[in-house]
Structure formats: C-alpha cells, structure tokens
N, C-alpha and C. Protein backbone atom coordinates (compact mmCIF):
# COMPACT_ATOMS: atom_id res chain seq x y z
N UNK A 1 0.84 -1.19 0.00
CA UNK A 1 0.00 0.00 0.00
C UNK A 1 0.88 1.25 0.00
N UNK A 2 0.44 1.92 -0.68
CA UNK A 2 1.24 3.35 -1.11
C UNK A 2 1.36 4.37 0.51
N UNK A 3 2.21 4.83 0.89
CA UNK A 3 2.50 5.64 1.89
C UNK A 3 1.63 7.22 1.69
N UNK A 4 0.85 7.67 2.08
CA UNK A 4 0.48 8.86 2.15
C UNK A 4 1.20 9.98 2.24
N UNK A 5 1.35 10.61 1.60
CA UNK A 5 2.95 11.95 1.78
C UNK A 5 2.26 13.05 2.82
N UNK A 6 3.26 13.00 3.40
CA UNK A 6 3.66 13.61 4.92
C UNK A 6 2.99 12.80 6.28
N UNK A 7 2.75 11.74 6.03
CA UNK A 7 2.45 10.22 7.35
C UNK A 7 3.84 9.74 7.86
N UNK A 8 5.09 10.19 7.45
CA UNK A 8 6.62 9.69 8.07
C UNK A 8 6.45 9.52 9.09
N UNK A 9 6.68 8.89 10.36
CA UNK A 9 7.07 9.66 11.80
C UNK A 9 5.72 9.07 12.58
N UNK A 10 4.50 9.18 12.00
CA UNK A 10 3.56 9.14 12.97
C UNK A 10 3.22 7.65 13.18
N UNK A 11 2.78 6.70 12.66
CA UNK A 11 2.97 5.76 13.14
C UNK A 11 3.91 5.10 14.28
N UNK A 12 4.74 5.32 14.53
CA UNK A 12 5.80 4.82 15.70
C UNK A 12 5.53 5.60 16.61
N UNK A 13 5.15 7.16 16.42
CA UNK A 13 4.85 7.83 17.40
C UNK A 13 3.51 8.13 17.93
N UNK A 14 2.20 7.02 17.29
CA UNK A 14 1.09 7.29 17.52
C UNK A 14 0.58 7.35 19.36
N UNK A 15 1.90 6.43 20.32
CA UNK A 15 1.28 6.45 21.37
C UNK A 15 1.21 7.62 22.29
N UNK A 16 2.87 8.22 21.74
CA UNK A 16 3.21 9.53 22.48
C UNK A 16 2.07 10.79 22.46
N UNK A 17 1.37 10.36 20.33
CA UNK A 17 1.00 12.01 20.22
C UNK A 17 -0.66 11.61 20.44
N UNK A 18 -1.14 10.84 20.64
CA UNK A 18 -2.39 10.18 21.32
C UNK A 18 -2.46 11.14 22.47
N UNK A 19 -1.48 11.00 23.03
CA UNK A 19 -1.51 11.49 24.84
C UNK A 19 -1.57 12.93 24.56
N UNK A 20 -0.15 13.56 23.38
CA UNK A 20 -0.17 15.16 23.31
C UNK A 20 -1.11 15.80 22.68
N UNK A 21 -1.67 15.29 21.88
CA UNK A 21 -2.95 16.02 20.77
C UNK A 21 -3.99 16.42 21.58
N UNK A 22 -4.32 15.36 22.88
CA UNK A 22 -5.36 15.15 23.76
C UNK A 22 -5.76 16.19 24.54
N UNK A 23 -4.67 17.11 25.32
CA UNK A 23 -4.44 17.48 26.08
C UNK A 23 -5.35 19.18 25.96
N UNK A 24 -5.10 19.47 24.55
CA UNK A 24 -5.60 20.77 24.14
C UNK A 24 -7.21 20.63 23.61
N UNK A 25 -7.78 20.85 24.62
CA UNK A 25 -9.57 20.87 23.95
C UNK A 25 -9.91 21.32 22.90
N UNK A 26 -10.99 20.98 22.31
CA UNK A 26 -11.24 21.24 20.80
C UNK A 26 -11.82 23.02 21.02
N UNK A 27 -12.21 23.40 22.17
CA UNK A 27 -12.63 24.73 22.01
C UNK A 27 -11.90 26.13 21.68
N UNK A 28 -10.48 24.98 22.79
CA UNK A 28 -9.52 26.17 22.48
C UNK A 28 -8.31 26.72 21.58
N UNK A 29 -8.32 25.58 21.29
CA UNK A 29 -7.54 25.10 20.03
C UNK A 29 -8.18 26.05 18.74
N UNK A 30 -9.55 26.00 19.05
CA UNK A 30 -10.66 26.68 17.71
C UNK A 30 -11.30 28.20 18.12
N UNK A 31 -10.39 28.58 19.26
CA UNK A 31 -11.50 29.43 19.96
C UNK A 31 -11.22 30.92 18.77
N UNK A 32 -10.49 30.98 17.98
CA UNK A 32 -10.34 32.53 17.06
C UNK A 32 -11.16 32.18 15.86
N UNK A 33 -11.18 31.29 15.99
CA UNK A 33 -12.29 30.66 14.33
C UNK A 33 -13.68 29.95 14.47
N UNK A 34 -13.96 29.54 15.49
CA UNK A 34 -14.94 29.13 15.87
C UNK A 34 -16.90 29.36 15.37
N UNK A 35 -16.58 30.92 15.42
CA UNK A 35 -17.35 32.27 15.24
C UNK A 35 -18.05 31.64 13.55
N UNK A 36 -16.75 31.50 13.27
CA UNK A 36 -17.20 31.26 11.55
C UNK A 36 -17.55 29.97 11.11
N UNK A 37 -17.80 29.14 11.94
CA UNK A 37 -17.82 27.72 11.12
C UNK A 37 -19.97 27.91 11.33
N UNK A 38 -19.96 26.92 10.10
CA UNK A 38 -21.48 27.17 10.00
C UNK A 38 -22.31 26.22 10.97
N UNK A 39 -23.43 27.07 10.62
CA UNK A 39 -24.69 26.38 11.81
C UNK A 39 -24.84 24.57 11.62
N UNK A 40 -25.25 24.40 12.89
CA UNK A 40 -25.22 23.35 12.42
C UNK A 40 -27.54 23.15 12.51
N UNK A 41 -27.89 21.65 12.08
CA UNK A 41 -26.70 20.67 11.72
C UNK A 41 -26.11 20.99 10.24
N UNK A 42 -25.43 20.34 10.30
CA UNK A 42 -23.83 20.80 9.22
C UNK A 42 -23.27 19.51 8.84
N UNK A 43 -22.61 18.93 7.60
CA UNK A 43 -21.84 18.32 7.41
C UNK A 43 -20.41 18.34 7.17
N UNK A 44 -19.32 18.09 8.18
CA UNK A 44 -18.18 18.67 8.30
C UNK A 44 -16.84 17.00 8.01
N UNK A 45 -16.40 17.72 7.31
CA UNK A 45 -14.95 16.90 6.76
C UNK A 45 -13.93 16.74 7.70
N UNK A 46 -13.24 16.19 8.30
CA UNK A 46 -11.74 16.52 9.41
C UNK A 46 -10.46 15.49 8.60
N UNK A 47 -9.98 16.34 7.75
CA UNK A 47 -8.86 16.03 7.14
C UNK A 47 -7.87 15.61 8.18
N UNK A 48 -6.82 14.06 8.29
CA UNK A 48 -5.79 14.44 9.10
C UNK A 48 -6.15 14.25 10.54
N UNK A 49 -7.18 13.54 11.05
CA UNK A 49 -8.13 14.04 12.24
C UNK A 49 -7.44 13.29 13.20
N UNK A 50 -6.07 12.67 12.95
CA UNK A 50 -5.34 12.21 14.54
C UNK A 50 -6.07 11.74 15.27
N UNK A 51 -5.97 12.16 16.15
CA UNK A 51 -6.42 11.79 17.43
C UNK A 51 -7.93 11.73 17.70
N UNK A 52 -8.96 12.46 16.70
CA UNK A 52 -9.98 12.57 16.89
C UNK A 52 -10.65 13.24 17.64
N UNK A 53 -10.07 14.55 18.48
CA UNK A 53 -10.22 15.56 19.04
C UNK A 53 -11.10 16.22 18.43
N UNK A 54 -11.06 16.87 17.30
CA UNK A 54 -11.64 17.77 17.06
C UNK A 54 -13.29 17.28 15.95
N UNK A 55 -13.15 15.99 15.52
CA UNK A 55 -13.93 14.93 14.91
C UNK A 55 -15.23 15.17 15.90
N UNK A 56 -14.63 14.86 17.21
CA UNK A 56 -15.37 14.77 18.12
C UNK A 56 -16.40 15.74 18.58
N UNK A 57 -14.97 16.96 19.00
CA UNK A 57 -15.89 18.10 19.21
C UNK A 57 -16.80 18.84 18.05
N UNK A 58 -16.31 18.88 17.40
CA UNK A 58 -17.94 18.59 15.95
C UNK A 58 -18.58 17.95 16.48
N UNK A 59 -18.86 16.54 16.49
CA UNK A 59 -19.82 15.95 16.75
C UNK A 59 -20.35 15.94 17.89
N UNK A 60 -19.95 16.18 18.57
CA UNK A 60 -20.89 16.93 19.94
C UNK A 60 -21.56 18.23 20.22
N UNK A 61 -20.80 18.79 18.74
CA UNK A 61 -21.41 20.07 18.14
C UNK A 61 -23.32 20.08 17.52
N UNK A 62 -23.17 19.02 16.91
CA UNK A 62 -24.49 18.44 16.11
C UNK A 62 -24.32 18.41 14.43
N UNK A 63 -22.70 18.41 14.57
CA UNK A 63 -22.50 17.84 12.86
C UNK A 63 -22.44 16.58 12.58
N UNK A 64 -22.69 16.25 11.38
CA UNK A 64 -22.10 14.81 10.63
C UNK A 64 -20.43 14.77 10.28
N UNK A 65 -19.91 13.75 10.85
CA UNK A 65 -18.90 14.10 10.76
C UNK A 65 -17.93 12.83 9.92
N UNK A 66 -17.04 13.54 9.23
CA UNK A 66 -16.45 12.29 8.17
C UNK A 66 -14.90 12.71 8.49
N UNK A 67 -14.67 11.59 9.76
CA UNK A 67 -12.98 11.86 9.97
C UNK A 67 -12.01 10.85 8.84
N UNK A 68 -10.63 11.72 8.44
CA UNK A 68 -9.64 10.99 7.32
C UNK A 68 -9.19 11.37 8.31
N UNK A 69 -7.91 10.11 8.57
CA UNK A 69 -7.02 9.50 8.85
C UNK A 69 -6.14 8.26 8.10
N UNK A 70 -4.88 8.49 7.54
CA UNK A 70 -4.50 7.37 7.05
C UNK A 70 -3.60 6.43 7.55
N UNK A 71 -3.00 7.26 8.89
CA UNK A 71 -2.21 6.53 9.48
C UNK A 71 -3.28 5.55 10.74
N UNK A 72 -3.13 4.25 10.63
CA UNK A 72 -4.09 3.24 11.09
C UNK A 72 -3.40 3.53 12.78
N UNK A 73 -2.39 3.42 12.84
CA UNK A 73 -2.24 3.33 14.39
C UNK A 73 -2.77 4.84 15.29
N UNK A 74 -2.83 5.82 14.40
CA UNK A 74 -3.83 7.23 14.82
C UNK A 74 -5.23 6.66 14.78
N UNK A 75 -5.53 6.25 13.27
CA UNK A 75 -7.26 5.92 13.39
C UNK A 75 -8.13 5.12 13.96
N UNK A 76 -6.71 4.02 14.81
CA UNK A 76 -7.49 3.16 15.60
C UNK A 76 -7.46 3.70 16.79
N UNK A 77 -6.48 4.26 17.22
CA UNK A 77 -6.52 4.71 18.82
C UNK A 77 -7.93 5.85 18.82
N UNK A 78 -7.82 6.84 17.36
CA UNK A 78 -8.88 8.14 18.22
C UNK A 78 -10.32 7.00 17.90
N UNK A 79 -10.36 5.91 17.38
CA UNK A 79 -11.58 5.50 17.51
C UNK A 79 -12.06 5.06 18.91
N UNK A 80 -11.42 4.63 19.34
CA UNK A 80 -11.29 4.27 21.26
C UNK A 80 -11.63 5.37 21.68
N UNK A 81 -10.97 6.03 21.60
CA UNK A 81 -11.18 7.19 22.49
C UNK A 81 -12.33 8.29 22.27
N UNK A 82 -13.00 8.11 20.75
CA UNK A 82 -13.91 8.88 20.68
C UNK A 82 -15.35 7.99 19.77
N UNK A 83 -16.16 7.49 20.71
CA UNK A 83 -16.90 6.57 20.01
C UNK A 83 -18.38 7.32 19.68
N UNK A 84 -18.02 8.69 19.41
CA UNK A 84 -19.49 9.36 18.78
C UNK A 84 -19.70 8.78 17.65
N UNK A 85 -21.26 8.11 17.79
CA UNK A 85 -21.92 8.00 16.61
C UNK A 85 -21.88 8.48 15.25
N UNK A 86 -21.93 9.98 15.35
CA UNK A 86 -21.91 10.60 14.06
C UNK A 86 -20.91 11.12 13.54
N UNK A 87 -19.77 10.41 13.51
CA UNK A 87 -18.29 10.15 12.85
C UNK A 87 -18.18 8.74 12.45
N UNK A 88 -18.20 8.84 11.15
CA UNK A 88 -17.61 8.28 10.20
C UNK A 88 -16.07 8.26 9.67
N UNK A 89 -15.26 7.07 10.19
CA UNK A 89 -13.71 6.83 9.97
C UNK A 89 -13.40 6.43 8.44
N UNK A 90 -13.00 6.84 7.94
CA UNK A 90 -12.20 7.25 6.75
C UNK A 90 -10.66 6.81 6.95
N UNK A 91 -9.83 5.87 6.36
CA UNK A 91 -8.71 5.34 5.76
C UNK A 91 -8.72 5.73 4.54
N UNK A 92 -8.07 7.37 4.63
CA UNK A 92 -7.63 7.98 3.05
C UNK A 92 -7.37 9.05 3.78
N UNK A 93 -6.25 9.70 2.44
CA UNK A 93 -5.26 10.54 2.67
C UNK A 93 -5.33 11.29 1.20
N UNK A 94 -4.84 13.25 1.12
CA UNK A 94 -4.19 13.84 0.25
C UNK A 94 -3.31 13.03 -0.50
N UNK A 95 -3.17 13.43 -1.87
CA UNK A 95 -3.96 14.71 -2.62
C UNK A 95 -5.29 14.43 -3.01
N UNK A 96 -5.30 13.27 -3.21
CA UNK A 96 -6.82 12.71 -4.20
C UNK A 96 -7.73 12.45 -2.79
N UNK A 97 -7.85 11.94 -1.90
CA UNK A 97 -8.90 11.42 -1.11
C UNK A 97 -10.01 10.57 -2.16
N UNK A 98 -9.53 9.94 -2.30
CA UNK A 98 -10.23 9.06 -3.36
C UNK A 98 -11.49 8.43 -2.68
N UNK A 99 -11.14 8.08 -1.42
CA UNK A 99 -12.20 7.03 -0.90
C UNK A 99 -13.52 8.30 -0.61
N UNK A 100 -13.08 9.45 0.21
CA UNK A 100 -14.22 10.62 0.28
C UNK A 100 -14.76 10.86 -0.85
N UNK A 101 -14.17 11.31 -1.88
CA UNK A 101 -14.70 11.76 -3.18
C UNK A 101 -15.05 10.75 -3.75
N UNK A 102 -15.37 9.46 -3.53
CA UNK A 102 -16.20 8.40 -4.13
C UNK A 102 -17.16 8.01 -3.67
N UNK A 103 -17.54 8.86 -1.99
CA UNK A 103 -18.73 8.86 -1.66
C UNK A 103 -20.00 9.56 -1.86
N UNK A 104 -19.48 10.64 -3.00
CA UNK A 104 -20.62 11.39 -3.78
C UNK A 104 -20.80 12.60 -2.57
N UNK A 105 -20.34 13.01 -1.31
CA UNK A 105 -20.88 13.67 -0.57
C UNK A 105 -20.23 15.19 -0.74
N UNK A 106 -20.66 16.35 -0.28
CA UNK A 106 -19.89 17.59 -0.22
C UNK A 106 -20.24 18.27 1.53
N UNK A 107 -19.11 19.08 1.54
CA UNK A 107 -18.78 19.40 2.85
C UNK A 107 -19.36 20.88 3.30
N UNK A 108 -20.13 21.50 4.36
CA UNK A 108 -20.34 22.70 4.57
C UNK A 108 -18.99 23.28 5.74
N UNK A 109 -18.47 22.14 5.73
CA UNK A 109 -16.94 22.51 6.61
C UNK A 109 -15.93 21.64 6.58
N UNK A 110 -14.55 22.25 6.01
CA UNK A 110 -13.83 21.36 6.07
C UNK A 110 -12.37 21.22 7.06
N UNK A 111 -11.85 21.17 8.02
CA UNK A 111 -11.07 21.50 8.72
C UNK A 111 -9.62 20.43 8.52
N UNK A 112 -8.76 21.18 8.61
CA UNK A 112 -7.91 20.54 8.32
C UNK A 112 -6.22 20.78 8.48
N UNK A 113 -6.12 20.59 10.15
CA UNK A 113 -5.09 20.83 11.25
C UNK A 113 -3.56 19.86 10.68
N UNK A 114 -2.79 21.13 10.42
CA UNK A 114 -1.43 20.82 11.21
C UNK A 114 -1.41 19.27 9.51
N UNK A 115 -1.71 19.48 8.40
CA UNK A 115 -1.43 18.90 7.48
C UNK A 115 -0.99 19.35 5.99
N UNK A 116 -1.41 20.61 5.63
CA UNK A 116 -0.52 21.14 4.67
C UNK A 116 0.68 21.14 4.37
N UNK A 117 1.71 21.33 5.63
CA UNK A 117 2.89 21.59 5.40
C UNK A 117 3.62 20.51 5.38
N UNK A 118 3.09 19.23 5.46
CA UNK A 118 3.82 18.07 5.16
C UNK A 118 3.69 17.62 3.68
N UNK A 119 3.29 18.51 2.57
CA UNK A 119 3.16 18.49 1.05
C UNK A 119 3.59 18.92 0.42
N UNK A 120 4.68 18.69 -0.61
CA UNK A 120 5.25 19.48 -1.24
C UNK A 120 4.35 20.66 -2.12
N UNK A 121 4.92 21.91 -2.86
CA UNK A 121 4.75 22.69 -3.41
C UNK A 121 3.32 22.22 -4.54
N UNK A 122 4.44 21.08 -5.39
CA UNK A 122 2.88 20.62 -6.12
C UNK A 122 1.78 19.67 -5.53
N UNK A 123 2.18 18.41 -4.65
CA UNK A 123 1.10 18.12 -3.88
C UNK A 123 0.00 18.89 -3.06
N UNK A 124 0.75 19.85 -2.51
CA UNK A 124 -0.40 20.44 -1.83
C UNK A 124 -1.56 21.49 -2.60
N UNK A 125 -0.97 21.81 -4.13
CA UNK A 125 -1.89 22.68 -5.04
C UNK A 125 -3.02 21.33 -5.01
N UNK A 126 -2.77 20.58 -5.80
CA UNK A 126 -3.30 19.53 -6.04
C UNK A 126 -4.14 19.31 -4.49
N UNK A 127 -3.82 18.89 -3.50
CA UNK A 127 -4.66 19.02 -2.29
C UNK A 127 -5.55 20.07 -2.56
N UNK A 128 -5.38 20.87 -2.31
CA UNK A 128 -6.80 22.37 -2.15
C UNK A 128 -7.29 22.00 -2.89
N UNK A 129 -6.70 21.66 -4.41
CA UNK A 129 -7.90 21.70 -5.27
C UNK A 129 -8.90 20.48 -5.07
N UNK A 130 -8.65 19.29 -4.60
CA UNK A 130 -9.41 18.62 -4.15
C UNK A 130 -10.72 18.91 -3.04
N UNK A 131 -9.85 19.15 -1.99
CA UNK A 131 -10.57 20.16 -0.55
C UNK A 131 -11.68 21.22 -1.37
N UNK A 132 -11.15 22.14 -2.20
CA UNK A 132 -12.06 22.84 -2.82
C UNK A 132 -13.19 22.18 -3.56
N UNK A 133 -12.99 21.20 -4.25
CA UNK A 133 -14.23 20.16 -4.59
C UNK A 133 -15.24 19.64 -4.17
N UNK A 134 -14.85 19.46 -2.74
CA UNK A 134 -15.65 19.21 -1.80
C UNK A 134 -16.22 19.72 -1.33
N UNK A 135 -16.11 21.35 -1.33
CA UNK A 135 -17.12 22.22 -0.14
C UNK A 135 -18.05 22.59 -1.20
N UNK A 136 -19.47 22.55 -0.14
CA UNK A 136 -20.51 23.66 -1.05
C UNK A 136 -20.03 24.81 -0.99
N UNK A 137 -21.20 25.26 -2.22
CA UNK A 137 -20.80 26.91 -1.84
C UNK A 137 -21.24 27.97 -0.53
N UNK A 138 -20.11 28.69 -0.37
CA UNK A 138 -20.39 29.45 0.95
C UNK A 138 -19.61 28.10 2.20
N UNK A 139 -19.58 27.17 1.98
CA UNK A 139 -18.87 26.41 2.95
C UNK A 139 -17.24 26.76 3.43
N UNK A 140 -17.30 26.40 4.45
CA UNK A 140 -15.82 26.75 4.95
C UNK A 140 -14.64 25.92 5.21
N UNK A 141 -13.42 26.36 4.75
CA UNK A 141 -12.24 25.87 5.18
C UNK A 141 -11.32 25.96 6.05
N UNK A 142 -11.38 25.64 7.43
CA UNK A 142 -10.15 26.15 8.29
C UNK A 142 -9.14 25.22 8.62
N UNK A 143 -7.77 25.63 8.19
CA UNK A 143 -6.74 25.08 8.38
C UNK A 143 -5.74 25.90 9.15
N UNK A 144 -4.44 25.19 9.78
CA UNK A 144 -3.12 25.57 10.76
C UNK A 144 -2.20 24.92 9.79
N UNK A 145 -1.01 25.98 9.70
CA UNK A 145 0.39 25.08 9.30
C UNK A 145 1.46 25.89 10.18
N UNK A 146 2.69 25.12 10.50
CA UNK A 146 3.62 25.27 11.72
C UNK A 146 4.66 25.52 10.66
N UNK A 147 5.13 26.47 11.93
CA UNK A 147 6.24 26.93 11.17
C UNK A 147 7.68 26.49 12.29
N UNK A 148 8.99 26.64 11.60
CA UNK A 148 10.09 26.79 12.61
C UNK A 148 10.29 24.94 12.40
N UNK A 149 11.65 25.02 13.56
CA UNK A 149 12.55 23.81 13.29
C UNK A 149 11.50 22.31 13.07
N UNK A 150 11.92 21.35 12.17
CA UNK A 150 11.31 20.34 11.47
C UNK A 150 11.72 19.21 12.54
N UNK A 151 10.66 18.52 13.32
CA UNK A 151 11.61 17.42 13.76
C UNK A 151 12.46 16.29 12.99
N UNK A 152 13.07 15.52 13.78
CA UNK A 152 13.55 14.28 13.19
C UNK A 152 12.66 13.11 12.54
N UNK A 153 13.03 12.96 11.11
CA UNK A 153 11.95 12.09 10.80
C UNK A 153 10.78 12.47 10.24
N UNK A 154 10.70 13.69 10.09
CA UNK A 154 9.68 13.97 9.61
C UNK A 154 9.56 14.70 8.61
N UNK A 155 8.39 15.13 7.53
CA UNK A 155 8.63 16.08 5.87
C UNK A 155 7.95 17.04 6.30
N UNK A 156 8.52 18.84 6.12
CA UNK A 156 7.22 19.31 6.38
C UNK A 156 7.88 21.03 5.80
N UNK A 157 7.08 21.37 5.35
CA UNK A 157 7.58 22.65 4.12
C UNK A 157 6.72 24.25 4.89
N UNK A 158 7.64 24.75 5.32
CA UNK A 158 7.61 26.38 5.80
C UNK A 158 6.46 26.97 4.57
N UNK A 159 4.84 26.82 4.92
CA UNK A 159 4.12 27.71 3.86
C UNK A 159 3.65 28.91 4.22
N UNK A 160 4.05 30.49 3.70
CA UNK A 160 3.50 31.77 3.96
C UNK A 160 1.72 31.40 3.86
N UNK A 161 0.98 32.24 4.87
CA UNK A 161 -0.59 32.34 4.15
C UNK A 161 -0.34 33.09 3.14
N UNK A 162 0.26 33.91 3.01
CA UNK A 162 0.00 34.45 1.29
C UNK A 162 -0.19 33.40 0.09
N UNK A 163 0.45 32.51 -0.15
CA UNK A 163 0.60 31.16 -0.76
C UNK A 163 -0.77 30.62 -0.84
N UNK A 164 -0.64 30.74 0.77
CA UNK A 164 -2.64 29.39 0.63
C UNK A 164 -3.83 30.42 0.39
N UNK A 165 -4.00 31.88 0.51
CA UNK A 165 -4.31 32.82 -0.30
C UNK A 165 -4.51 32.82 -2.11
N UNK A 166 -3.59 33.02 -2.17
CA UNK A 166 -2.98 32.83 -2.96
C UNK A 166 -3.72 31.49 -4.35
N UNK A 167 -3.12 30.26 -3.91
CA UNK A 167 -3.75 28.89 -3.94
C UNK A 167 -5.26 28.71 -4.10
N UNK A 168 -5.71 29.74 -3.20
CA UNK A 168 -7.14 29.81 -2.78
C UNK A 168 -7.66 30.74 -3.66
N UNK A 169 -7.57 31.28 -4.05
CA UNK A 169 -8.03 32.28 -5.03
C UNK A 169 -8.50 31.48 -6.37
N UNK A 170 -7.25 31.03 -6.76
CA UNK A 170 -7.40 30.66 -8.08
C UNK A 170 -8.55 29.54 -7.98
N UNK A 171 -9.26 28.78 -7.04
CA UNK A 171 -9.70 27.84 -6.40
C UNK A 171 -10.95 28.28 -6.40
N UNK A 172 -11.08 29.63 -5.99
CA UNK A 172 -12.74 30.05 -5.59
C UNK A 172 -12.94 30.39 -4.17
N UNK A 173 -11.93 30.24 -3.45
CA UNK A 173 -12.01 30.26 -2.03
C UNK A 173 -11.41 31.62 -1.47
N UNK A 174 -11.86 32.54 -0.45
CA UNK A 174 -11.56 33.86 -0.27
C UNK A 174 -11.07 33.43 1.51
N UNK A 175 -10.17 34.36 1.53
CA UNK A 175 -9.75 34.28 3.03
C UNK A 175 -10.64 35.20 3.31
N UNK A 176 -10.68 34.76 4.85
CA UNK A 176 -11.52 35.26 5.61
C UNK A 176 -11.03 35.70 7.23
N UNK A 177 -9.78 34.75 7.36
CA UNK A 177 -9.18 34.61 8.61
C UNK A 177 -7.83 34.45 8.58
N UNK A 178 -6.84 34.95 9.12
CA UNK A 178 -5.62 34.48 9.35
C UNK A 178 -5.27 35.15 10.63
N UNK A 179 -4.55 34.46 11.13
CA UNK A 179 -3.55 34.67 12.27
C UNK A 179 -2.42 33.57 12.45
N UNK A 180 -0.95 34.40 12.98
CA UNK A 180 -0.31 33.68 13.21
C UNK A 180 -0.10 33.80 15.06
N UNK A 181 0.78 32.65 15.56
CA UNK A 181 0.60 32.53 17.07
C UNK A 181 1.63 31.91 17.15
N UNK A 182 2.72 32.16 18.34
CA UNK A 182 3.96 31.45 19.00
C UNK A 182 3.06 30.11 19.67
N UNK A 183 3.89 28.94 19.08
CA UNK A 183 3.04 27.27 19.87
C UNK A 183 3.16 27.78 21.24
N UNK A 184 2.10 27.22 22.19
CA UNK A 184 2.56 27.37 23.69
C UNK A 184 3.25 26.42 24.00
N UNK A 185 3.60 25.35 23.74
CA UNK A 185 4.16 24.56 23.73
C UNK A 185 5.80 24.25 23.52
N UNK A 186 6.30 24.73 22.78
CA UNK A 186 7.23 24.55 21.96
C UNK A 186 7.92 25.31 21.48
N UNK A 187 9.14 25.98 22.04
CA UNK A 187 10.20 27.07 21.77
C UNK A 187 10.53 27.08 20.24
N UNK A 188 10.54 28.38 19.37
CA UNK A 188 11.04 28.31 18.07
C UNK A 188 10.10 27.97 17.06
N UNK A 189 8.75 27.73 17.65
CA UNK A 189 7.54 27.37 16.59
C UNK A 189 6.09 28.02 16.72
N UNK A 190 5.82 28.36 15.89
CA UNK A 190 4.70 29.19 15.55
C UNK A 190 3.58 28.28 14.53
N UNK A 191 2.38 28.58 14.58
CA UNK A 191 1.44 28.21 13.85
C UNK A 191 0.45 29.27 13.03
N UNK A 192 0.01 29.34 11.60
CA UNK A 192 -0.31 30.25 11.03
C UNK A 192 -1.64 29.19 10.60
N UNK A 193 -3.07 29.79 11.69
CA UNK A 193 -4.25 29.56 11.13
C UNK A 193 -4.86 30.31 10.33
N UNK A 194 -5.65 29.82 9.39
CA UNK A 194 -6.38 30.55 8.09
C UNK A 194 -7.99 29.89 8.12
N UNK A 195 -8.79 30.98 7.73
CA UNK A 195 -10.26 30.13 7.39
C UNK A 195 -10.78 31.13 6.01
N UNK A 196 -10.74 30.01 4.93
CA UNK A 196 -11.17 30.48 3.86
C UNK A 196 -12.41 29.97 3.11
N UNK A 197 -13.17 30.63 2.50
CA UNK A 197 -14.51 30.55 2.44
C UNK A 197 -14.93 30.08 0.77
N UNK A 198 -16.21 29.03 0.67
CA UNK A 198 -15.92 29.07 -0.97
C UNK A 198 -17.00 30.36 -1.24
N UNK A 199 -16.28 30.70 -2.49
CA UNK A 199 -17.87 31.70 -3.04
C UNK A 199 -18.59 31.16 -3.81
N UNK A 200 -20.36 31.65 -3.29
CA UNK A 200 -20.70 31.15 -4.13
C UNK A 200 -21.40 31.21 -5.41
C-alpha cells in the first residue's frame, strides 16, 4: 500500500502524540475561528483528524462528521477514544482522497489541522484543489500550518498564508481569517491559522 505523503514519523509515534494532541480541547484550540464555522446541523470533513479531538468536538457540536485519517495506528486509537456516533472513519489521505470523493458527498466545513505543510509545493496545489471540490458553496475551510525547526523524521515545508491565499483564489475560495501565534508549547515554533470561504 502506497504511503500517504507527509504520514513519516507518525505511526511509531502514535502512542506519544495520542496522549499530546489530547491534552488541548477542541474549544480552544478553535477558539479565534470558531465564530465562523457554519450552523449546524452541518456536514463537516476533518482532514488528518489524529487523534480525533476535534472529529469529536464537531460531533458533539451536532455535525455529521467524516474523519480521514490514514495513518491506522492514529485511526485506531482516536476510535477508542472517541466513540461518537456521528463520525464516520475514513482510511484515506491527500492529494486525491479518493475514498471521500467516491462517496458522492460535499462538505459545509472542512477543517484541516497541522497537514498542509507536510506536502510538497505541487502536492499540496493539487490538495486544495481537491478540498475545494468538496465544499458547497459558501462552505468553509479552516486550516493551521507550523512553522520553525522540522523534527527528526519527519517532511514538512515552511508555507506563507499568502501562498494558501494565494492557492485559494485561483480555487474560488476567499480568506476570511488568518492569524499567526507562538506554539505554547514549543520554543522556536509558531502556527499560522487561516479560514477560507468558498464563493458562491
């Protein structure tokens, strides 16, 4: 089976980042973007959804929720740990999401943490434009990419929001949100969230 580009690293480390992903609630993690995600009920996408944190807090929100995950030792643990009904587990990964986009469905939200920057330049065009396929119109996109030192073992590409702007434009999708923020966590790293909107 083909490796998903930017999954390096996480498998071996699924037990450690199980415990660290956990730790930060889905409210606060979302609390500058929050405002904008649509009413529910809602059908919402969670690209990348780890741990299942935020899968969750959707779905305790009153969305339908369709978590991707391709790394199995992530998608089995956040299934344990988060056994809401209205999440649907997904084994598929960027650029194509083949298995989502063969379910005929479209997204009024698509979120999608801390996974861009593990794509190269042309994979990740190719990503949005997928992600963009998926949302209705007027639906929303909010994503984080990290910036600063790369750990060991792992792929992951320094992207300006101007870029996913940028990206997004040509796409149909208008920013709506950006901010960048020093990790609390983690000396030397910053995270640059964006929420961009389709038009419709």
């Amino acid at each position: 089976m083909a490796i998903v580009p930017g999954t390096a690293g996480y498998a071996d480390e699924a037990p450690v980042l199980l415990d660290r992903y956990e730790r930060r609630d889905f409210a606060s993690v979302h609390s500058k973007t929050i405002h904008l995600f649509p009413a529910t009920p809602a059908d919402a996408l969670d690209i990348g959804a780890g741990t299942g944190r935020d899968a969750a807090g959707l779905a305790q929100r009153g969305y339908d929720v369709v978590a991707v995950e391709p790394v199995a030792e992530m998608r089995e643990g956040a299934m344990r740990l988060h056994p809401e009904p209205n999440i649907t587990w997904v084994d598929d990964g960027l650029p194509d999401l083949k298995v989502v986009s063969g379910l005929g469905l479209s997204f009024d939200l698509v979120i999608m943490n801390a996974v861009l920057m593990h794509l190269d330049p042309d994979t990740r065009a190719k990503a949005l434009t997928t992600v963009a396929s998926l949302l209705r119109p007027g639906g929303i996109l909010e994503l984080s990419v990290r910036h600063g030192p790369v750990p060991e073992g792992r792929t992951m590409y320094d992207i300006p929001g101007a870029e996913i702007t940028q990206l997004g434009q040509a796409l149909g999708l208008e920013t709506i949100f950006e901010d960048e923020a020093p990790s609390g966590e983690q000396a030397g790293i910053s995270w640059t969230r964006m929420v961009l909107r389709k038009l419709t």
